[in-house]
Protein backbone atom coordinates (compact mmCIF):
# COMPACT_ATOMS: atom_id res chain seq x y z
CA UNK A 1 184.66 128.17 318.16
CA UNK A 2 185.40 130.59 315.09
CA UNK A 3 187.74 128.80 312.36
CA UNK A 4 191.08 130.82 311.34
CA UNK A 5 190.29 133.82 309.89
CA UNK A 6 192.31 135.16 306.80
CA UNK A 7 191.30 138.53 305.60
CA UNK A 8 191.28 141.45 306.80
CA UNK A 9 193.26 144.24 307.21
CA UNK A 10 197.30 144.70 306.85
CA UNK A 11 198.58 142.82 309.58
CA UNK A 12 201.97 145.06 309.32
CA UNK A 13 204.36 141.80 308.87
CA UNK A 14 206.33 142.22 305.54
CA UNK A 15 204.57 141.48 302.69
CA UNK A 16 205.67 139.19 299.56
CA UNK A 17 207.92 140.54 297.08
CA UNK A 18 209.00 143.50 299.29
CA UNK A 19 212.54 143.08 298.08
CA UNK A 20 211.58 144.34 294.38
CA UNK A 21 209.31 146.57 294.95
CA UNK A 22 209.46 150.18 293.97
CA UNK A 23 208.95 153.20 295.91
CA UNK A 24 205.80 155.06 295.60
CA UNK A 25 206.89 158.85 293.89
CA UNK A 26 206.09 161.30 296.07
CA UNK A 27 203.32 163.47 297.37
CA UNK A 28 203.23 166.86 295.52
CA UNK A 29 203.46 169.40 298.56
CA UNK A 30 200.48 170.57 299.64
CA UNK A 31 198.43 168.05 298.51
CA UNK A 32 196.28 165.79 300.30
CA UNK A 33 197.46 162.07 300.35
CA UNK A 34 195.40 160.41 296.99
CA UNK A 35 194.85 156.89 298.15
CA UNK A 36 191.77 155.91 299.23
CA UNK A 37 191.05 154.05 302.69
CA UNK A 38 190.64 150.64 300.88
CA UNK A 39 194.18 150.73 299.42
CA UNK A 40 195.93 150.38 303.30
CA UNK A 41 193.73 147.03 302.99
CA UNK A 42 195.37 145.44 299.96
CA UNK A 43 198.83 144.33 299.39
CA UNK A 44 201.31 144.89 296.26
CA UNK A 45 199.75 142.17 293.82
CA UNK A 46 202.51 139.53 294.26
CA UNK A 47 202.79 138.71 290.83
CA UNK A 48 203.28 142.27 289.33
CA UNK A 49 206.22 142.12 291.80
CA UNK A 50 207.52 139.03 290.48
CA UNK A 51 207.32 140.06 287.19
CA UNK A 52 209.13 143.15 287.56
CA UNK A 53 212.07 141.03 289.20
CA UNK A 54 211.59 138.82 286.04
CA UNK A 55 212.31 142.43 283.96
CA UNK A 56 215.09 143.51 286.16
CA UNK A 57 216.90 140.02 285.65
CA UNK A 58 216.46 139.82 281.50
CA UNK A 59 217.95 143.51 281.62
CA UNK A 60 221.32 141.84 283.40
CA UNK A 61 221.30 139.23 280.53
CA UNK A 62 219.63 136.32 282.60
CA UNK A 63 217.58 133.73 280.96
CA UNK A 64 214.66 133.72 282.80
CA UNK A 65 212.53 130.42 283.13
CA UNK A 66 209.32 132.09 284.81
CA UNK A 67 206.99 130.07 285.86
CA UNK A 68 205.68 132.35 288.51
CA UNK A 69 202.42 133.25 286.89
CA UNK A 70 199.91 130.98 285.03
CA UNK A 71 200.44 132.94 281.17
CA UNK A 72 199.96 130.39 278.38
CA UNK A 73 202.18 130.39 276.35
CA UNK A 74 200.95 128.35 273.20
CA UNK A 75 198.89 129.49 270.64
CA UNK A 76 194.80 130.19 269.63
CA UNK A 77 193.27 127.94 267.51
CA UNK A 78 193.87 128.59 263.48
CA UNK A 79 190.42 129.28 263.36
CA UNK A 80 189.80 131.43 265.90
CA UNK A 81 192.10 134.03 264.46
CA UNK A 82 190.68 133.37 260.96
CA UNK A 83 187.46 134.56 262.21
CA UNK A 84 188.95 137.51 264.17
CA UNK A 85 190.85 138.65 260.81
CA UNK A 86 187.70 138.65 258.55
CA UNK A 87 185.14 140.41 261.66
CA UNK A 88 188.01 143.34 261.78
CA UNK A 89 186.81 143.96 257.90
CA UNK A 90 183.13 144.80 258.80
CA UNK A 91 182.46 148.81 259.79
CA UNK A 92 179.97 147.53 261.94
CA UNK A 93 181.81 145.62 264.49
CA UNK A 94 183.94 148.78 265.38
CA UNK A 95 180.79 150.01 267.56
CA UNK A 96 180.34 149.68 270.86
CA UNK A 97 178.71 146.20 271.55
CA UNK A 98 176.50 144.51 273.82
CA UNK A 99 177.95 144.61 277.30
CA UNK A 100 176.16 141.48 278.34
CA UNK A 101 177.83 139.96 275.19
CA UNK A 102 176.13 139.32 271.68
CA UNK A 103 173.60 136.71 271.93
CA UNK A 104 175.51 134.09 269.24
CA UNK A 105 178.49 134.37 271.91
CA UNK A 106 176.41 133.73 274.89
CA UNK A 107 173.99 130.71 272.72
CA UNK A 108 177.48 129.03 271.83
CA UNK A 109 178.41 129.73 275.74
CA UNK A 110 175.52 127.63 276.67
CA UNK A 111 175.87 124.92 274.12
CA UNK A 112 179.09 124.50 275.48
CA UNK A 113 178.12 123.90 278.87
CA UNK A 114 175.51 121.57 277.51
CA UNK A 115 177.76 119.72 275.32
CA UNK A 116 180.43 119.01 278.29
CA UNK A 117 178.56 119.12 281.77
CA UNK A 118 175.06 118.56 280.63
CA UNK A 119 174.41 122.34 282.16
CA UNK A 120 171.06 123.73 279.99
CA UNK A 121 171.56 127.50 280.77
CA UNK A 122 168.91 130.20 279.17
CA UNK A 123 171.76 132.30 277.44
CA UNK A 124 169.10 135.20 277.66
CA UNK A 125 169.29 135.87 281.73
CA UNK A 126 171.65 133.21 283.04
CA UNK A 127 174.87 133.66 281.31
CA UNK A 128 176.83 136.97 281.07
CA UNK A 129 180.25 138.07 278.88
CA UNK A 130 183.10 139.06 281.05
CA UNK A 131 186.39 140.32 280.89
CA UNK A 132 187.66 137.38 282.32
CA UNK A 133 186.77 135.59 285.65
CA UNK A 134 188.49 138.14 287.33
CA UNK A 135 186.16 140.73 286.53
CA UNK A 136 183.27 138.43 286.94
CA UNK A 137 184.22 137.99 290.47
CA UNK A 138 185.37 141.09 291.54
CA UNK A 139 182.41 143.03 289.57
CA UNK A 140 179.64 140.67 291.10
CA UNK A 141 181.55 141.18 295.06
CA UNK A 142 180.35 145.36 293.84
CA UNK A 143 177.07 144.14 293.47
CA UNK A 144 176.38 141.81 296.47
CA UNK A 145 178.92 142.46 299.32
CA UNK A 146 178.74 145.44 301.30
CA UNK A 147 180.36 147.03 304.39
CA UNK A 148 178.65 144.59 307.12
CA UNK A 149 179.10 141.61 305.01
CA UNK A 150 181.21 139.13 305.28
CA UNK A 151 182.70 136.22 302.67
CA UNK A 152 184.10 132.62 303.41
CA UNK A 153 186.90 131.32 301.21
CA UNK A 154 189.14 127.72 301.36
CA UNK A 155 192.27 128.96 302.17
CA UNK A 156 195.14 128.97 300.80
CA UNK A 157 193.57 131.21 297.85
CA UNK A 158 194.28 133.38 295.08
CA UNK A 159 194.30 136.83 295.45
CA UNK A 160 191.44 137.89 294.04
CA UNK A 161 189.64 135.18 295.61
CA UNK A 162 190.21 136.81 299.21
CA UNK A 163 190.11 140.40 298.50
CA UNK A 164 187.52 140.81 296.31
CA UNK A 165 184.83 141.18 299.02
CA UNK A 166 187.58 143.63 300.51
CA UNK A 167 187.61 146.10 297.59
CA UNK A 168 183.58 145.68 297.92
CA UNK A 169 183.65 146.94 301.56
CA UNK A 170 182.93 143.76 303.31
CA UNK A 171 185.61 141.06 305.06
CA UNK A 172 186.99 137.52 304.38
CA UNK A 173 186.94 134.86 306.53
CA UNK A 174 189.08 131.49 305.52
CA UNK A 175 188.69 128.14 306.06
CA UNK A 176 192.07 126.27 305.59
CA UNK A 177 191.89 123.04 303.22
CA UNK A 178 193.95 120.22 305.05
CA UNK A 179 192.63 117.46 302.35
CA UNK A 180 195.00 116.81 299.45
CA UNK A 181 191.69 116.00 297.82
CA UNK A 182 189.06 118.37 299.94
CA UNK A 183 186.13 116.63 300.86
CA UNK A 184 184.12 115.63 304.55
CA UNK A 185 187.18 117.62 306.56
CA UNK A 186 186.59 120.69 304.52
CA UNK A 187 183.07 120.28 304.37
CA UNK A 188 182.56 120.15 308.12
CA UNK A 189 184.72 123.23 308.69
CA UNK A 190 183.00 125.35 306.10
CA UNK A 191 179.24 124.22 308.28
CA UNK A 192 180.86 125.29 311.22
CA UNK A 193 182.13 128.74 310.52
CA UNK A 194 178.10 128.73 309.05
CA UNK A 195 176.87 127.25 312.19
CA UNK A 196 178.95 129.84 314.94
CA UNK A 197 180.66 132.71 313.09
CA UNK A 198 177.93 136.09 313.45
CA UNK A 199 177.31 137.65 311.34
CA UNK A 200 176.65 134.76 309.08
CA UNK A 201 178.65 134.89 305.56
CA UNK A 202 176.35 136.21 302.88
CA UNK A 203 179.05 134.44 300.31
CA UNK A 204 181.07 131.17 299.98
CA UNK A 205 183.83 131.57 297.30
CA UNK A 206 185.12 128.15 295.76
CA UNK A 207 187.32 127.60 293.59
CA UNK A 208 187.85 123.87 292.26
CA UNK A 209 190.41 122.76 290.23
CA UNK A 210 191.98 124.53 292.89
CA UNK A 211 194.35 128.07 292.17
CA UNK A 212 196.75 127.83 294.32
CA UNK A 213 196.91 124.77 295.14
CA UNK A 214 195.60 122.14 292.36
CA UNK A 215 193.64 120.38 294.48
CA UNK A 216 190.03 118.88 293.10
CA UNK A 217 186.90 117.93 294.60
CA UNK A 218 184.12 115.33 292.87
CA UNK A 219 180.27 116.00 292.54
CA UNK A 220 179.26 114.82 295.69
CA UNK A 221 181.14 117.56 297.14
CA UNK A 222 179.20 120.47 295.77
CA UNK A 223 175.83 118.37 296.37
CA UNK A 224 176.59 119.05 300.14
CA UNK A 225 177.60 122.67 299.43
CA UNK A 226 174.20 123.26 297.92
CA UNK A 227 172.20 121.27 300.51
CA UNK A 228 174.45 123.97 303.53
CA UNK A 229 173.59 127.00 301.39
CA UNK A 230 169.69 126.00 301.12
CA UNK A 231 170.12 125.29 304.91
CA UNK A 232 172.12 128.34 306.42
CA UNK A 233 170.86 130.53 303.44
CA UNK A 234 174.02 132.21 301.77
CA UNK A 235 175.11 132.25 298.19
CA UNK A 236 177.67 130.36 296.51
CA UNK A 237 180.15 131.49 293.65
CA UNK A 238 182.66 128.69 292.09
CA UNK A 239 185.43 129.93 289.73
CA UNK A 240 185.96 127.16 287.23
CA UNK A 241 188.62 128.47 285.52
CA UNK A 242 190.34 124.85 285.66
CA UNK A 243 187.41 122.95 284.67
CA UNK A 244 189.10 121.60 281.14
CA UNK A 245 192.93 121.39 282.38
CA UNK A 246 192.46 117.95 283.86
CA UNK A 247 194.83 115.08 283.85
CA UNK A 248 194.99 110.93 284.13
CA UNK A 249 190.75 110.50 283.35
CA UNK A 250 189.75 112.90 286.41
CA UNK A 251 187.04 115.62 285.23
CA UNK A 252 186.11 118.18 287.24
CA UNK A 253 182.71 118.55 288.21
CA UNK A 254 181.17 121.75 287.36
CA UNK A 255 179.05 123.27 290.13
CA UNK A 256 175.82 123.87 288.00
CA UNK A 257 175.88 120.37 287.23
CA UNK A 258 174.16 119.70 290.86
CA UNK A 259 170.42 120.05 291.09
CA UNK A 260 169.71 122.79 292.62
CA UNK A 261 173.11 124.34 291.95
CA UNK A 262 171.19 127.69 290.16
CA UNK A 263 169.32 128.57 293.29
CA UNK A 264 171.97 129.43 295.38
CA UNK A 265 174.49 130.58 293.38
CA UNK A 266 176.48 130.90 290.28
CA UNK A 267 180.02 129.88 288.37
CA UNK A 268 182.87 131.46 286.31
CA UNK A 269 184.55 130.35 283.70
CA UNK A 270 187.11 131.72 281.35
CA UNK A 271 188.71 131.60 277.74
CA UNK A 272 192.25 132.10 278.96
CA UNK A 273 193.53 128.56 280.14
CA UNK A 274 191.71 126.20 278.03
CA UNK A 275 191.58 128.01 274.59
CA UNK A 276 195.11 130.25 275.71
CA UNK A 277 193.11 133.28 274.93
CA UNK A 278 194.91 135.07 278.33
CA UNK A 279 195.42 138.65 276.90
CA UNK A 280 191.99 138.42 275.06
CA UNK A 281 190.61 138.98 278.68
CA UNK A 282 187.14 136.91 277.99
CA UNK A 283 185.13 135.01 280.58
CA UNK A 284 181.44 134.28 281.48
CA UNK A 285 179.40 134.19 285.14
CA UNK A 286 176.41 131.63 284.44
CA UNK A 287 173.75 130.54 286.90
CA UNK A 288 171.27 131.94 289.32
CA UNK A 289 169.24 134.70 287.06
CA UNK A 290 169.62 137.14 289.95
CA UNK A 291 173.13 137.18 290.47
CA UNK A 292 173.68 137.20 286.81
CA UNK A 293 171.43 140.39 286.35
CA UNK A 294 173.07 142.39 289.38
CA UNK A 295 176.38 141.66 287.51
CA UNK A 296 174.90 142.99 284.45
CA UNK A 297 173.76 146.20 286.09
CA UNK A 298 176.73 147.44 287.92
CA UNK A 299 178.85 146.10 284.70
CA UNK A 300 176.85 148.73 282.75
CA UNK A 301 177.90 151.63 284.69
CA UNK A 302 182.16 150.44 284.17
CA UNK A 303 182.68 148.90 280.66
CA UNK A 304 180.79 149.04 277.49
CA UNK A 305 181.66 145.09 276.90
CA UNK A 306 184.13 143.62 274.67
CA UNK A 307 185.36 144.23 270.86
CA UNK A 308 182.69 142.73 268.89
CA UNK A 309 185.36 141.22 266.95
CA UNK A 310 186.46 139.44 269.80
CA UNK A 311 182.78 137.91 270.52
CA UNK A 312 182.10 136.95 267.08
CA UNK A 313 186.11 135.12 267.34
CA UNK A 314 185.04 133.43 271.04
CA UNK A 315 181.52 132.49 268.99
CA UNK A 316 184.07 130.14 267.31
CA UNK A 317 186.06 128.77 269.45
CA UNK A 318 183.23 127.73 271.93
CA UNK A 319 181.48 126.15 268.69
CA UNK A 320 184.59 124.37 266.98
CA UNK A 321 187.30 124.22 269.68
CA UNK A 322 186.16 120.89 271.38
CA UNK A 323 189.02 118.99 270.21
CA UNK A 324 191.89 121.66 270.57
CA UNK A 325 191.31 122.23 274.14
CA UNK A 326 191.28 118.32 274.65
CA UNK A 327 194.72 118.44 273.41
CA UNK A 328 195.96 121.18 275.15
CA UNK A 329 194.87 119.59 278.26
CA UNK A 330 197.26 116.65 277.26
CA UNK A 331 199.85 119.47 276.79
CA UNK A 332 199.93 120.21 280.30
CA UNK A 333 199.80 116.84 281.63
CA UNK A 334 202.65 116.18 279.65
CA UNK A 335 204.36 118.99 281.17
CA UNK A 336 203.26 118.07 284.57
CA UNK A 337 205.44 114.66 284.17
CA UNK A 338 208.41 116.17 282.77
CA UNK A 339 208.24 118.82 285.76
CA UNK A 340 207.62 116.43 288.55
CA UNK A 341 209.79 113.38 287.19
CA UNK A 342 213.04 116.43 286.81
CA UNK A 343 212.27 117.27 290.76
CA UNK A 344 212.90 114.28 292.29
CA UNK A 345 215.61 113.36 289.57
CA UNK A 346 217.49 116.89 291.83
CA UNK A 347 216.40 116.33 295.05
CA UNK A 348 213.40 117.77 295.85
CA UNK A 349 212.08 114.83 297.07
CA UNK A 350 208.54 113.03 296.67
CA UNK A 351 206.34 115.66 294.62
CA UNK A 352 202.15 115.66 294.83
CA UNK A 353 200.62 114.66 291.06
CA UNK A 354 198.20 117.23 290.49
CA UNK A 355 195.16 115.73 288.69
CA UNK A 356 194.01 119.35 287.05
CA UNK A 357 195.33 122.70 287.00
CA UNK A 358 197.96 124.65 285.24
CA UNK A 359 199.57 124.83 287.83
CA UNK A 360 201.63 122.49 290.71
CA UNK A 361 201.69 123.02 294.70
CA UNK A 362 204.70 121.40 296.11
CA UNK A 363 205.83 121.38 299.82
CA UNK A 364 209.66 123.12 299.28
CA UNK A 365 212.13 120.60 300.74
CA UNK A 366 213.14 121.06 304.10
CA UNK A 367 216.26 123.08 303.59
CA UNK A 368 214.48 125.67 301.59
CA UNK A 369 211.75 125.91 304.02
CA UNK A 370 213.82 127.82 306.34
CA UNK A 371 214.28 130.72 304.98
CA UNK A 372 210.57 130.91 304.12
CA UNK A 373 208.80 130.58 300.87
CA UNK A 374 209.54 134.20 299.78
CA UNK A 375 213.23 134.02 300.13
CA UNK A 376 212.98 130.80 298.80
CA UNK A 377 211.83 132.17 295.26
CA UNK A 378 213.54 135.51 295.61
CA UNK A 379 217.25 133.61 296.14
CA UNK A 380 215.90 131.21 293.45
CA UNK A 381 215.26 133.71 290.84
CA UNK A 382 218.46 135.69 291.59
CA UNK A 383 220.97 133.03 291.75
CA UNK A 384 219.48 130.33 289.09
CA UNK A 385 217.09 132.64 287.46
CA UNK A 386 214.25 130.13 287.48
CA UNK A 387 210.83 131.91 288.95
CA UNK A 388 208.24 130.51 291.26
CA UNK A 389 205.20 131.62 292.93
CA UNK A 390 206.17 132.02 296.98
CA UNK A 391 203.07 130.12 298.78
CA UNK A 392 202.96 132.54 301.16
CA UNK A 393 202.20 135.02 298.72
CA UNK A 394 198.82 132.81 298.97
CA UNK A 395 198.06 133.77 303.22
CA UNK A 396 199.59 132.05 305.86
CA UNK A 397 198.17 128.68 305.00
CA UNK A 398 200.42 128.50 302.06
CA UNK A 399 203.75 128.88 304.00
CA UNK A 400 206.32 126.10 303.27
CA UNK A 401 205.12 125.79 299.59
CA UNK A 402 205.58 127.10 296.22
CA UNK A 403 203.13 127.60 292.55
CA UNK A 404 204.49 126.31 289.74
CA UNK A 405 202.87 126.88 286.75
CA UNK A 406 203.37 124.49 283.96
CA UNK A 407 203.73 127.75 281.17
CA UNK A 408 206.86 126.20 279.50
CA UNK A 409 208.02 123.27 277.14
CA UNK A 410 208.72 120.14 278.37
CA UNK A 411 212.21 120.81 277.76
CA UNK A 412 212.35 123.90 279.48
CA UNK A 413 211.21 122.51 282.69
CA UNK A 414 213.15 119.88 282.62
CA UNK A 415 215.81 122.35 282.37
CA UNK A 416 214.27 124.80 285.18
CA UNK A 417 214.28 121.34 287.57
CA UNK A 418 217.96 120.85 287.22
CA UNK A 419 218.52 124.77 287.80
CA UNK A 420 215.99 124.15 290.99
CA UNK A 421 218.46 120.60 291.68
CA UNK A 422 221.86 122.95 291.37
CA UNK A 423 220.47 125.42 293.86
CA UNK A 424 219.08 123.21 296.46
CA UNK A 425 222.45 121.72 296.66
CA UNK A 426 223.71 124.55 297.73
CA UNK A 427 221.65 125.36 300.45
């Protein structure tokens, strides 16, 4: 029998954040209605929602504590920005640039995968520049998925995760993790829906650490992911955004580490969390040559790549930032235990350690649940001014659970846990 599907269309329930959203302006008479099909298909992006609550609060004078969406907030190595400063100098690196990215960028790319996973990539026709892993993914859906094709993704999952392959044309299907730490369960499901769903996915999406939900998986796990995709022949794609923010000895396995790994598939990976180079917008898709070059082509027909400045600054902190995003990895775990230890200090009750992530998935206790994840957050924000991500901003699977992403000082979320104790009390 079929697994759950998560995907599709709008389902016509309401959708998350519909209390602050804004009204589309209106139609100029006469004129024929400008959306296109695909935009009844997609939701408001829950976290431009939230953070137009977030604006709406500051303007009445509340301190916000948001820690709704996964923006570092500390700062880019010294000599990252040294190198930036000195490339804006040059005449030359105000032209347009190589849209795959320069080839120091994507040689330091490789000797960074190398140097941490034991990954040998050809930086020549396995590793592309992106504008983050966003783009990666939802450029490379443009180039593989199409109207008859359908994609598999663990569910809960991020939102680009599951409507990527929507924007392409084609449909989601999930498969619902039930592991804290996914492994045989989730592994049987996802050969199943291979094994009896027609037609077949073309794609499986992973994502591990895991975004929403922190959870991990270990090597072995992605062995059998490669052996299903060899079997049942369909492609894999694993965002590894997470793959440095990882806590208490665990690291995360990267995908390409696994023999075989390049032959059915590919990875992502991005500057944003590890280096906290989030509004620099830089990320890489590495792996099978094919994928890599279909990426490449439709890429050349939407963006002309990024600032060379910017590539010659990301040359650097591939090369010389081994030790700074070590640290900032510490930085988070840190925050992690102040967050966690100042929950069950206000009565949340027992909290899940995350071993990676930025972020942490915690079941809301049983007197928020009621009112369901979204009102959760929404009476949250209003009456303590403290912001969380509403799990069921995540599909249904996430219901009963809130993100929260560890994007403050230790202080401060110490502070946002009492604010989170004072409001639970009066519920």
């Amino acid at each position: 029998m079929p697994l759950p599907t998560s995907s599709t269309p709008a389902t016509g329930k309401t959708e998350p954040g519909a209390k602050v959203e804004k009204a589309s302006p209106p139609i100029p008479e006469g004129f024929p209605a400008p959306e296109a099909q695909r935009m009844g298909l997609l939701p408001r992006y829950l976290l431009a929602r939230l953070n137009a609550m977030n604006d709406e609060l500051r303007a009445k004078g509340v301190d916000v504590i948001d820690l709704a969406m996964g923006n570092p907030v500390d700062a880019v190595q010294d000599e990252v920005i040294e190198e930036m400063r000195a490339a804006l100098s040059q005449a030359k690196n105000h032209r347009y640039a190589n849209p795959r990215g320069i080839p120091p960028v994507r040689q330091a790319f490789a000797r960074h995968m190398q140097r941490y996973f034991g990954v040998e990539l050809d930086a020549e026709n396995e590793v592309i520049m992106t504008i983050g892993s966003k783009d990666a993914l939802s450029h490379l859906c443009l180039a593989i998925i199409g109207p008859s094709d359908l994609c598999a993704v663990p569910t809960p999952a991020y939102m680009i995760h599951r409507y990527a392959p929507i924007l392409a044309g084609g449909h989601t299907i999930g498969v619902p993790m039930k592991e804290e730490n996914p492994g045989p369960v989730l592994l049987n499901d996802i050969k199943t829906l291979f094994q009896t769903v027609r037609p077949r996915p073309k794609v499986l999406i992973l994502n591990f650490p895991h975004n929403p939900t922190s959870k991990t998986v270990e090597k072995s796990f992605y062995e059998e992911i490669v052996s299903m995709a060899k079997h049942y022949r369909f492609w894999v794609v694993n965002d590894f955004a997470y793959g440095h923010t990882c806590f208490d000895g665990y690291r995360a396995p990267s995908f390409m580490e696994v023999k075989g790994a390049r032959d059915v598939g590919a990875e992502t990976f991005t500057m944003s969390k590890p280096y906290n180079m989030a509004g620099w917008r830089v990320g890489f898709l590495y792996g099978n040559p094919l994928l890599v070059d279909l990426l490449a082509r439709i890429k050349s027909y939407f963006d002309y790549g990024h600032f060379h400045c910017v590539q010659q600054a990301v040359t650097v902190a591939l090369d010389k930032g081994d030790d700074f995003i070590r640290k900032q990895a510490k930085i988070y775990q840190g925050r992690r235990d102040a967050l966690l230890k100042g929950l069950e200090n206000n009565g949340w009750g027992p909290t899940v350690k995350n071993r990676a992530a930025m972020f942490t998935w915690q079941r809301i206790p049983e007197q928020g649940r009621k009112v369901g994840s979204l009102d959760f957050c929404l009476q949250l924000a209003q009456e303590k001014g403290v912001t969380l991500s509403p799990g069921g901003g995540f599909g249904e699977e996430g219901e009963g659970f809130v993100r929260i992403a560890l994007v403050e000082s230790e202080k401060r979320l110490t502070e946002a846990a009492d604010r989170i104790g004072a409001f639970l009390r009066t519920l």
